[in-house]
PDB file of N, CA and C in Angstrom:
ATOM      1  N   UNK A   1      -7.531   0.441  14.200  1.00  0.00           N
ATOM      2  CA  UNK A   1      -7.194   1.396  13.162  1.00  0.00           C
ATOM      3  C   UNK A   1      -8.096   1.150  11.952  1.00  0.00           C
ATOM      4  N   UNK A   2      -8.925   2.232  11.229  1.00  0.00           N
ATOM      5  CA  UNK A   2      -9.844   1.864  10.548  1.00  0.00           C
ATOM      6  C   UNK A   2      -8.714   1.669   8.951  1.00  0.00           C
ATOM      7  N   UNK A   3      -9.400   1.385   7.956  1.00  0.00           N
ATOM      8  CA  UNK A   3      -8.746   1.211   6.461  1.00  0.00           C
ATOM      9  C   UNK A   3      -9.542   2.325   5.988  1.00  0.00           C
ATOM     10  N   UNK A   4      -9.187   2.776   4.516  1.00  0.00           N
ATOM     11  CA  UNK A   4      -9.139   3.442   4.062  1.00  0.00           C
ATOM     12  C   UNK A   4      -9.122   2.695   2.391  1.00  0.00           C
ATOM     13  N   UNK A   5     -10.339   2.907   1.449  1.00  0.00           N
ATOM     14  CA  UNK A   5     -10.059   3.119   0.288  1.00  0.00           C
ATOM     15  C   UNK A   5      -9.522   4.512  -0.674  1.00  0.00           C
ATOM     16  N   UNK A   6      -8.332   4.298  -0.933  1.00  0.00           N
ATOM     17  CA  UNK A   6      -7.972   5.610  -1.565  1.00  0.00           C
ATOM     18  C   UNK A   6      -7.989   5.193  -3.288  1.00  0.00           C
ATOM     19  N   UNK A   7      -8.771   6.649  -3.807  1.00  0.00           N
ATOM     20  CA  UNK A   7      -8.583   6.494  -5.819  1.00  0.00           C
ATOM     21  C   UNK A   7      -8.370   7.517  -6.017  1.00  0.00           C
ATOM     22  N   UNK A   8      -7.342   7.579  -6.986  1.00  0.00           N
ATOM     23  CA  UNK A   8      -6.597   8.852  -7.349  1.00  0.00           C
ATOM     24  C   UNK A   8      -6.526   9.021  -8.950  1.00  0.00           C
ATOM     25  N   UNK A   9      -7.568   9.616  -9.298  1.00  0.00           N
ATOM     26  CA  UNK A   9      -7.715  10.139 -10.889  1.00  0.00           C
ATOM     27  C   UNK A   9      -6.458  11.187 -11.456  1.00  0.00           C
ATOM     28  N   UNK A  10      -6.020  10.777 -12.430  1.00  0.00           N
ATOM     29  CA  UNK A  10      -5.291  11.635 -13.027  1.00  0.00           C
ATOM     30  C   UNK A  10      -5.556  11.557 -14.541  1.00  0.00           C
ATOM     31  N   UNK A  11      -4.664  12.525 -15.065  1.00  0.00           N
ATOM     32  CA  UNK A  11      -5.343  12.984 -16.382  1.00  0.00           C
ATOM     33  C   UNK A  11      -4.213  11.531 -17.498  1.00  0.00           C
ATOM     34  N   UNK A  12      -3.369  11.250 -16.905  1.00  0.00           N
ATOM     35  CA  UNK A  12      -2.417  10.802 -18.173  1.00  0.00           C
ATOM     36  C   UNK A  12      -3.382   8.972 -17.842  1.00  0.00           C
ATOM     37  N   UNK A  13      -3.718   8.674 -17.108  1.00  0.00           N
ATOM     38  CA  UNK A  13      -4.336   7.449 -17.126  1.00  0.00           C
ATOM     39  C   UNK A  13      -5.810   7.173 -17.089  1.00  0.00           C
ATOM     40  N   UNK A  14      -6.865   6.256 -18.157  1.00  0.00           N
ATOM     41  CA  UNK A  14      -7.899   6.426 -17.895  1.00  0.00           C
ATOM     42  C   UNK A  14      -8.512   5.277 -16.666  1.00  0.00           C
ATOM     43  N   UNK A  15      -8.037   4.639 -16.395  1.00  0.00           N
ATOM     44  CA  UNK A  15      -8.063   3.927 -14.563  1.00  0.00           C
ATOM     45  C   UNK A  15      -7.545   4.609 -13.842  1.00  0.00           C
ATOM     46  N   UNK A  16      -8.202   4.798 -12.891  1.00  0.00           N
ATOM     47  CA  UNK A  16      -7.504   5.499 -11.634  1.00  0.00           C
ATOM     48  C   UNK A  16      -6.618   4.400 -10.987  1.00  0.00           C
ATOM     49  N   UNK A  17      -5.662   4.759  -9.988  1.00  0.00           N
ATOM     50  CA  UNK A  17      -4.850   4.428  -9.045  1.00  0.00           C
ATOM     51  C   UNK A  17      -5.538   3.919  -7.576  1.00  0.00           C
ATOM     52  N   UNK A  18      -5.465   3.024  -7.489  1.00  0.00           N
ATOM     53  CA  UNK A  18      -6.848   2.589  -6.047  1.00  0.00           C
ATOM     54  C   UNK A  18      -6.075   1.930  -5.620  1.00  0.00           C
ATOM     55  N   UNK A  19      -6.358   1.674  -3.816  1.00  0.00           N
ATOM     56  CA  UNK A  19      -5.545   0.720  -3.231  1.00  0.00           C
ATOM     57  C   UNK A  19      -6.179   1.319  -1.416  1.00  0.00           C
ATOM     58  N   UNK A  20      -6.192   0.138  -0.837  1.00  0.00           N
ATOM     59  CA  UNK A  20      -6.271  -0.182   0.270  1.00  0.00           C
ATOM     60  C   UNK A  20      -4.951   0.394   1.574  1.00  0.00           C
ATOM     61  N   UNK A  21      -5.805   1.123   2.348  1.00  0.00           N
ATOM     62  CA  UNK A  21      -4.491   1.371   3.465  1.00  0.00           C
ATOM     63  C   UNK A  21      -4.883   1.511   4.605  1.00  0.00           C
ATOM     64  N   UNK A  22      -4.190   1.051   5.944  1.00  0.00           N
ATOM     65  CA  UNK A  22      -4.742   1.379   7.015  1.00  0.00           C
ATOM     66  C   UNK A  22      -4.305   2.516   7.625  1.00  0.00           C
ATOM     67  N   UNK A  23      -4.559   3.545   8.529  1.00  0.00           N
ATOM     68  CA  UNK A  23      -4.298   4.949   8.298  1.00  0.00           C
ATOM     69  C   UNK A  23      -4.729   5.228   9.884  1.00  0.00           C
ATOM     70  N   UNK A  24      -3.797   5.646  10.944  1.00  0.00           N
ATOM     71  CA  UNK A  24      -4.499   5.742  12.349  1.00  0.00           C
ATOM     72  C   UNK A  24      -5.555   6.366  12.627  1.00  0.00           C
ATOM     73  N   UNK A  25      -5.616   7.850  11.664  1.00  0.00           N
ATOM     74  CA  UNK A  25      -6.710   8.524  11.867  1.00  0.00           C
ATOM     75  C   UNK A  25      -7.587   7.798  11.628  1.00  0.00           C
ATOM     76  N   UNK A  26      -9.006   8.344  12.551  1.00  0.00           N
ATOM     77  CA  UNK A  26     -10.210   8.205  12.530  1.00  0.00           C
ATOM     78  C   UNK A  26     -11.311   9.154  11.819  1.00  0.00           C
ATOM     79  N   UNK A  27     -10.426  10.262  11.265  1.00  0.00           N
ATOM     80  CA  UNK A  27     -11.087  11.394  10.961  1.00  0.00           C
ATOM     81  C   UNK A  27     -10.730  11.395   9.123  1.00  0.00           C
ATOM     82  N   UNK A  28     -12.323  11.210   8.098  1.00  0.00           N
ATOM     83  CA  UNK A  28     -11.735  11.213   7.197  1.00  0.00           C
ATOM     84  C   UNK A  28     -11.650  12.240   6.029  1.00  0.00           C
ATOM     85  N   UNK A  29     -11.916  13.689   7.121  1.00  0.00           N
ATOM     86  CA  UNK A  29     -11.820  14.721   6.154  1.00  0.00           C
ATOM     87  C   UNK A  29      -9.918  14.811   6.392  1.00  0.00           C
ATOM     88  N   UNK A  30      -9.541  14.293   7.416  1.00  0.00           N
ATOM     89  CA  UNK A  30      -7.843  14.880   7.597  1.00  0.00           C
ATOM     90  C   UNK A  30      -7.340  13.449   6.473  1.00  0.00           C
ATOM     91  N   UNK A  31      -7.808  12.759   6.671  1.00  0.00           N
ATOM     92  CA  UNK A  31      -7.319  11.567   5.761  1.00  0.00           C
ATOM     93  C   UNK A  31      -7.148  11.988   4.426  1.00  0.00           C
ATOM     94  N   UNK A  32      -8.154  12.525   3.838  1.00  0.00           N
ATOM     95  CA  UNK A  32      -8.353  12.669   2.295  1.00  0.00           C
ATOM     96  C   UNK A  32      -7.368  14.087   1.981  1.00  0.00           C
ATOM     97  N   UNK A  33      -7.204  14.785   3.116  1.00  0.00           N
ATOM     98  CA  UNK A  33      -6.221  15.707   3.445  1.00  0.00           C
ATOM     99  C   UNK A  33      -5.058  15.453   2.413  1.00  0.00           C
ATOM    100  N   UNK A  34      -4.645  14.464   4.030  1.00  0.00           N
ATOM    101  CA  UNK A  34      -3.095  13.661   3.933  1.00  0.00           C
ATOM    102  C   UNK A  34      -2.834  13.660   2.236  1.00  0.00           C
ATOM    103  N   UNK A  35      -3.666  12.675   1.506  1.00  0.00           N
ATOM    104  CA  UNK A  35      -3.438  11.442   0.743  1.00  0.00           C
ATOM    105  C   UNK A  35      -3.781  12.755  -0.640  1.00  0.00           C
ATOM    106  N   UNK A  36      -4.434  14.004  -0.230  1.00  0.00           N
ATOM    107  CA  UNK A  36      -4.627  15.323  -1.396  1.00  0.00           C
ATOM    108  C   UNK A  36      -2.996  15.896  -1.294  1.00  0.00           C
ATOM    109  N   UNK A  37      -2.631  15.936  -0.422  1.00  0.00           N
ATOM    110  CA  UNK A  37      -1.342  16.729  -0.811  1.00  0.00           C
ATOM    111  C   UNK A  37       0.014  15.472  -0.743  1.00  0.00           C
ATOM    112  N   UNK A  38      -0.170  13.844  -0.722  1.00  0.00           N
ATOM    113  CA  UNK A  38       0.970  13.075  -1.291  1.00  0.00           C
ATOM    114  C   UNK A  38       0.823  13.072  -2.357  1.00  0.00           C
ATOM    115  N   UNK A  39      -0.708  13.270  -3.161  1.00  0.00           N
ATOM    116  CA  UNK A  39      -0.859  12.781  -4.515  1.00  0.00           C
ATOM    117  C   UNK A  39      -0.653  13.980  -5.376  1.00  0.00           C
ATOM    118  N   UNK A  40      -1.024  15.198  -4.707  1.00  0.00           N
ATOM    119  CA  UNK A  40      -0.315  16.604  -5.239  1.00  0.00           C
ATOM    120  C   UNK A  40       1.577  16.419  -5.605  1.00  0.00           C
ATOM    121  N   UNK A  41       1.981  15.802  -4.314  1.00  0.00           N
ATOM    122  CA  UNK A  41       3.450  16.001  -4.788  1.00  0.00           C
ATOM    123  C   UNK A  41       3.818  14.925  -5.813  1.00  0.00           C
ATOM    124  N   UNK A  42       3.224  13.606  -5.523  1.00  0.00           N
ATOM    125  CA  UNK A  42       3.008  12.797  -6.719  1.00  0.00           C
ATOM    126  C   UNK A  42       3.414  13.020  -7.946  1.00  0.00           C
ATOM    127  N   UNK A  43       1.877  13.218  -8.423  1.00  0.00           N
ATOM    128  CA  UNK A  43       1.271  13.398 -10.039  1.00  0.00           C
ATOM    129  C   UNK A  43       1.363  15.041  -9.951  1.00  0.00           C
ATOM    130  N   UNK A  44       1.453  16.250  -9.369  1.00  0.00           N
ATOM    131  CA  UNK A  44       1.658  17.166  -9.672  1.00  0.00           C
ATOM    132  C   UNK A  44       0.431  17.839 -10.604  1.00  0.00           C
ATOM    133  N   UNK A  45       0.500  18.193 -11.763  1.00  0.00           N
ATOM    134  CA  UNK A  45      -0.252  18.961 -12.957  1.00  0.00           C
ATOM    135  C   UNK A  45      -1.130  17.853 -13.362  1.00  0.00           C
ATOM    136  N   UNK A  46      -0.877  16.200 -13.543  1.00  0.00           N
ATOM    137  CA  UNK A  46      -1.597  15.210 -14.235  1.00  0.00           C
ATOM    138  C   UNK A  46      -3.213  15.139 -12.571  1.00  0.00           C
ATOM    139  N   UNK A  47      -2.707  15.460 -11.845  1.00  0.00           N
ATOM    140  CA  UNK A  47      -4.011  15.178 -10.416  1.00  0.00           C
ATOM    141  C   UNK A  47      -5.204  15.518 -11.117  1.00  0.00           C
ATOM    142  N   UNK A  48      -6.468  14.906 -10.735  1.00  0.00           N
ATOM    143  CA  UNK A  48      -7.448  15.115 -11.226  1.00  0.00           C
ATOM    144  C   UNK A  48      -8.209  15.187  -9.928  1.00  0.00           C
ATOM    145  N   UNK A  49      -8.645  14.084  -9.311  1.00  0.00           N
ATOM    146  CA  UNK A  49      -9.240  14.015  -7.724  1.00  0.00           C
ATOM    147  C   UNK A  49      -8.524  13.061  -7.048  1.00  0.00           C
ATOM    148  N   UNK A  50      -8.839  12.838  -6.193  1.00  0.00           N
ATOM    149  CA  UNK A  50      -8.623  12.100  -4.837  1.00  0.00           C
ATOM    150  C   UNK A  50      -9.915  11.547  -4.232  1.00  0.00           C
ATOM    151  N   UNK A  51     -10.510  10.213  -4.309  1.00  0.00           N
ATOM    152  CA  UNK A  51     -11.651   9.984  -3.304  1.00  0.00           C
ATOM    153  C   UNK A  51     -11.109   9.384  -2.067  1.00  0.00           C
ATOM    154  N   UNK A  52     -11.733   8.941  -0.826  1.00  0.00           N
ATOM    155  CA  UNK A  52     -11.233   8.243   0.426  1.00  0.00           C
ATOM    156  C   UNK A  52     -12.476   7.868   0.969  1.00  0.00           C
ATOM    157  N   UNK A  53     -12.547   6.669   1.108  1.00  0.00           N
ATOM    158  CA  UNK A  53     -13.193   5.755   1.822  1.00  0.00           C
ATOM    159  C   UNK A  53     -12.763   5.092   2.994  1.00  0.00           C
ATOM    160  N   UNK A  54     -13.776   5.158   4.048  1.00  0.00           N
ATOM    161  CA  UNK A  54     -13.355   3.986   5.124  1.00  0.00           C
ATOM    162  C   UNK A  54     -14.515   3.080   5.426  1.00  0.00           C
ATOM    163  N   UNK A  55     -13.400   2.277   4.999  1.00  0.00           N
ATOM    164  CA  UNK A  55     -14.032   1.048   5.093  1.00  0.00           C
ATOM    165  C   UNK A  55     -14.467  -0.208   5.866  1.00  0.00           C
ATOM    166  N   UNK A  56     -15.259  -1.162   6.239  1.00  0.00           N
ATOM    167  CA  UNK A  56     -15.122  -2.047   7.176  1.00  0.00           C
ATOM    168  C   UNK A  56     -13.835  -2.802   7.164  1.00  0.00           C
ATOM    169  N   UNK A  57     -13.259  -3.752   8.172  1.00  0.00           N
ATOM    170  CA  UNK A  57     -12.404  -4.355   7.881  1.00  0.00           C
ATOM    171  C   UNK A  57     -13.068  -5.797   8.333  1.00  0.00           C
ATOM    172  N   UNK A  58     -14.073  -6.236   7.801  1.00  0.00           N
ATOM    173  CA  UNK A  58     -14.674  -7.291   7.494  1.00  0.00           C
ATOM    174  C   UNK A  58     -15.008  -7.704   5.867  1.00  0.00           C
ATOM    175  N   UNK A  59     -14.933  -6.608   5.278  1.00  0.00           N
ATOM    176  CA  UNK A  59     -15.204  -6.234   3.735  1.00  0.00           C
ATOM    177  C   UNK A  59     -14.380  -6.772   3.244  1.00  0.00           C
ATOM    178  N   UNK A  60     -14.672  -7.924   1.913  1.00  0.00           N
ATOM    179  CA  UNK A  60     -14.112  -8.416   1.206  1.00  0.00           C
ATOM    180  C   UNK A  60     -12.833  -7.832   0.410  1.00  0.00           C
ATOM    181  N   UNK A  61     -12.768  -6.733   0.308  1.00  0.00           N
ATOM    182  CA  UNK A  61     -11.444  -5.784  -0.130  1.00  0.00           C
ATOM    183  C   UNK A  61     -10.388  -6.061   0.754  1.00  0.00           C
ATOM    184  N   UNK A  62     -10.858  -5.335   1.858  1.00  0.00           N
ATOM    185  CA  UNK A  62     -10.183  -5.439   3.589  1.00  0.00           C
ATOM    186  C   UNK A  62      -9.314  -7.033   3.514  1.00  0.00           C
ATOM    187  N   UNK A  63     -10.420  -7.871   3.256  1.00  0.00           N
ATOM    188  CA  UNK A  63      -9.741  -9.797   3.488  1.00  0.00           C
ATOM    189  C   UNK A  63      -8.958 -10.031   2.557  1.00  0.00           C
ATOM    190  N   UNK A  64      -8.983  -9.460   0.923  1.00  0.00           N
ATOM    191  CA  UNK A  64      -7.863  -9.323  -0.287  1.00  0.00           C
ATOM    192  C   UNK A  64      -6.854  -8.881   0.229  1.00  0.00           C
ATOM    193  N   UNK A  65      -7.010  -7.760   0.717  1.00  0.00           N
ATOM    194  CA  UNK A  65      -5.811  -6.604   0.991  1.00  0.00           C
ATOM    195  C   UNK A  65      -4.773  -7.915   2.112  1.00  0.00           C
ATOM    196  N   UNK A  66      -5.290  -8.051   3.310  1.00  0.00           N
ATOM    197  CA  UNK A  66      -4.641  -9.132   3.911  1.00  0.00           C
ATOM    198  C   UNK A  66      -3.789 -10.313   3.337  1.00  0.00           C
ATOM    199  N   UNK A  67      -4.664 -10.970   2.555  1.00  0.00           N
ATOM    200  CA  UNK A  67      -4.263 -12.233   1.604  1.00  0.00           C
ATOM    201  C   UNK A  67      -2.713 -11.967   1.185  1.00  0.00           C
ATOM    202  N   UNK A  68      -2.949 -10.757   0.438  1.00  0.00           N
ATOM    203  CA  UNK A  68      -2.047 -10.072  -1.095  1.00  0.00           C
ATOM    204  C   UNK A  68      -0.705  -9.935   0.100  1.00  0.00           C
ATOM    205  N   UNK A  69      -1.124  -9.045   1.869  1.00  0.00           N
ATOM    206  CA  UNK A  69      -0.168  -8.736   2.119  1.00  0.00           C
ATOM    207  C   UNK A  69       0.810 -10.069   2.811  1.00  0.00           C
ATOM    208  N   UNK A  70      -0.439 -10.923   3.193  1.00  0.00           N
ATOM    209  CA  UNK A  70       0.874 -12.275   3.873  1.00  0.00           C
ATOM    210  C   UNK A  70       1.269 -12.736   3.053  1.00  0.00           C
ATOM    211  N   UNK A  71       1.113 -13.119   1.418  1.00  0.00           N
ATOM    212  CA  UNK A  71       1.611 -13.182   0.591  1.00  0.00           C
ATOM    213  C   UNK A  71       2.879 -12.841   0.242  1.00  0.00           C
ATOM    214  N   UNK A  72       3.252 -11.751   0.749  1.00  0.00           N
ATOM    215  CA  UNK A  72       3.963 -10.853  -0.138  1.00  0.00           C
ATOM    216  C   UNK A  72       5.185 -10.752   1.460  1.00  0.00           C
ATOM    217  N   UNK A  73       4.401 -11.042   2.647  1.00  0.00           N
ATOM    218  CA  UNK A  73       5.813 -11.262   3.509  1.00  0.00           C
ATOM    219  C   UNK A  73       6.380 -12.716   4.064  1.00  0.00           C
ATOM    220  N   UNK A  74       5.670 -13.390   3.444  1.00  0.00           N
ATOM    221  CA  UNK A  74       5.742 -15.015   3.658  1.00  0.00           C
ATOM    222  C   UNK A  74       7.065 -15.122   2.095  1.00  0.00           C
ATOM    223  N   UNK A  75       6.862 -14.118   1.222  1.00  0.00           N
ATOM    224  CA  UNK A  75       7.809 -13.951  -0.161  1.00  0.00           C
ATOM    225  C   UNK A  75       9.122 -13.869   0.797  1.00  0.00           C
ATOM    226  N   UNK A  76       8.934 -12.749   1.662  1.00  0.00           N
ATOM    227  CA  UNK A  76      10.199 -12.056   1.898  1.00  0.00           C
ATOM    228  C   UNK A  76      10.848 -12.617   3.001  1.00  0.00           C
ATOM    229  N   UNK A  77      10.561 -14.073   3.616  1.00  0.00           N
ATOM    230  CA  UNK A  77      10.754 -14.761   4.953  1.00  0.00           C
ATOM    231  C   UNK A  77      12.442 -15.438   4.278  1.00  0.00           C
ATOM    232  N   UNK A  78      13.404 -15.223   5.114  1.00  0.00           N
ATOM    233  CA  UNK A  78      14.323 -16.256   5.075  1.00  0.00           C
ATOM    234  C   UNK A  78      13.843 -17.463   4.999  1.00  0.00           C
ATOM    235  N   UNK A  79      14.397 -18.228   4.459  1.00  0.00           N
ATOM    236  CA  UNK A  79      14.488 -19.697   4.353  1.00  0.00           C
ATOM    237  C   UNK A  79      14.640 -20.365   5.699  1.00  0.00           C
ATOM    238  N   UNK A  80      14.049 -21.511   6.193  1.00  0.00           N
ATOM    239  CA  UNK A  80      14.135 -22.253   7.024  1.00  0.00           C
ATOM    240  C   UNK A  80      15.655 -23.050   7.067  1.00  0.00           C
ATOM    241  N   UNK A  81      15.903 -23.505   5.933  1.00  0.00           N
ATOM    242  CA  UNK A  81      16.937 -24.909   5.433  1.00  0.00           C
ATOM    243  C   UNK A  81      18.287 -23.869   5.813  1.00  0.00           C
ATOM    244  N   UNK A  82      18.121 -22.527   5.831  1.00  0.00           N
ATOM    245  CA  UNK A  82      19.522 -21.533   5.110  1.00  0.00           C
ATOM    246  C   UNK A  82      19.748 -21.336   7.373  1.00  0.00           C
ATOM    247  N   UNK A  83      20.960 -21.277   7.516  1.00  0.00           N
ATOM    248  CA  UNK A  83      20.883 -20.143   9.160  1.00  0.00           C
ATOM    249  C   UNK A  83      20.763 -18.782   8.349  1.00  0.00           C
ATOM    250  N   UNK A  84      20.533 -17.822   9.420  1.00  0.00           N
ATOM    251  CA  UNK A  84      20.725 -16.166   9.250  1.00  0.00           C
ATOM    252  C   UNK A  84      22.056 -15.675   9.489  1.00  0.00           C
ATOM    253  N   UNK A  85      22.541 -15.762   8.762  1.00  0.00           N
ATOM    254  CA  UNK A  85      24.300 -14.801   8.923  1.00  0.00           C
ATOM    255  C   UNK A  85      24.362 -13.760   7.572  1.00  0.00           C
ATOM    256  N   UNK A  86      24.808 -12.841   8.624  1.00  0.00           N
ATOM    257  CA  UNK A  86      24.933 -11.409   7.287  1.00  0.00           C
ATOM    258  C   UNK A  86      25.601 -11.780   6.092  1.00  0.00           C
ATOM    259  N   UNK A  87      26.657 -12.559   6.521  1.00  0.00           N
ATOM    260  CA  UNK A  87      27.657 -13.213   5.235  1.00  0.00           C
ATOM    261  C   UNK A  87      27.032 -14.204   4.439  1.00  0.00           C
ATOM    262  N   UNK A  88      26.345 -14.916   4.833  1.00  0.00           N
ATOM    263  CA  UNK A  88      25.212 -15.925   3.864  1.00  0.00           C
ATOM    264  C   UNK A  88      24.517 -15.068   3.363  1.00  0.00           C
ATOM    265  N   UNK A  89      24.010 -14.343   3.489  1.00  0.00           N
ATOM    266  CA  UNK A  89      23.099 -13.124   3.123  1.00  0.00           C
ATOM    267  C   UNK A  89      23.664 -12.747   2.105  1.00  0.00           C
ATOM    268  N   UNK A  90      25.130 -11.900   2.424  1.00  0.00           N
ATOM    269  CA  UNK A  90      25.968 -11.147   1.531  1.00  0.00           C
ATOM    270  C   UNK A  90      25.822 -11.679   0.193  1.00  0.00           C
ATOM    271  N   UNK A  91      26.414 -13.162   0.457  1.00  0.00           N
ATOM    272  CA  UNK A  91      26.903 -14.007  -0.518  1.00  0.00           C
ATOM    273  C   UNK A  91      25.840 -14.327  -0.766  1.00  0.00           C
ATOM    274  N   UNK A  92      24.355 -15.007  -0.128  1.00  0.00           N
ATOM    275  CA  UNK A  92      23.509 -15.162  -1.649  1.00  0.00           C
ATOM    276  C   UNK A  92      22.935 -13.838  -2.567  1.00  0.00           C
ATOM    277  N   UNK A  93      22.894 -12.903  -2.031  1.00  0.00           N
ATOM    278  CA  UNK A  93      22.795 -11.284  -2.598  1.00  0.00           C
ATOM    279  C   UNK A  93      23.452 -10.989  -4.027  1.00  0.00           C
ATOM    280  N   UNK A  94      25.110 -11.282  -3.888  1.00  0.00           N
ATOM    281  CA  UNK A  94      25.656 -10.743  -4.985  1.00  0.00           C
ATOM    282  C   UNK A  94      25.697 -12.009  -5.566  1.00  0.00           C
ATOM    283  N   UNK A  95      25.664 -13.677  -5.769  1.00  0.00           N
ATOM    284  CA  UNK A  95      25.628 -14.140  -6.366  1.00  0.00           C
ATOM    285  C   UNK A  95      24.060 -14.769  -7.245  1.00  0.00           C
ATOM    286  N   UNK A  96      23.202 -14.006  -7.005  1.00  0.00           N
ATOM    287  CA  UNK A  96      21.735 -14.569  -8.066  1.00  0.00           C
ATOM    288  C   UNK A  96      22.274 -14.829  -9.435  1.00  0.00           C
TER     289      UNK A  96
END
C-alpha cells in the first residue's frame, strides 16, 4: 500500500495541515479526490487547496510517521503487571 503526503491550505491558518497516510489506492488523481471532498466537508468556506503526494516508504517522513505511530500504540498497550478484566478496566477508568 503506497503512503501518501497530504497538505491542506486553508484561509484561517497560515501553516497548512500536513500529515502522512497510507491509502490502498494506487491511483493519485482518485486519492487527492478522496482527501478534496473530506477536507471540503472539513474546513468548508476556510479550504484553500489540497496537495497529495506519494511517497516512498523508505523516505525519512515514511520512518517518522512509523516511529510517532509505535509510539503512540506501545502508549495505548495494557500493562503487563495489571491481568485484562473488563472490571479492572472499569475500575481503573473511573478512578484516575
Amino acid at each position: 500500500m503506497p503512503y501518501y503526503r497530504i497538505v491542506i491550505w486553508t484561509s484561517r491558518r497560515r501553516e497548512p495541515y500536513s500529515g502522512i497516510r497510507q491509502i490502498e489506492n494506487y491511483n493519485v488523481d482518485a486519492v487527492q479526490h478522496i482527501m478534496r471532498v473530506k477536507a471540503e466537508e472539513t474546513y468548508r468556506r476556510d479550504l484553500i487547496d489540497v496537495e497529495v503526494q506519494m511517497i516512498s516508504k523508505t523516505s525519512t517522513a515514511v520512518r517518522q510517521y512509523f516511529e510517532a505511530f509505535k509510539k503512540r500504540m506501545e502508549a495505548k498497550k495494557w500493562p503487563e503487571d495489571k491481568p485484562f478484566t473488563p472490571a479492572l478496566r472499569r475500575r481503573d477508568y473511573y478512578n484516575r
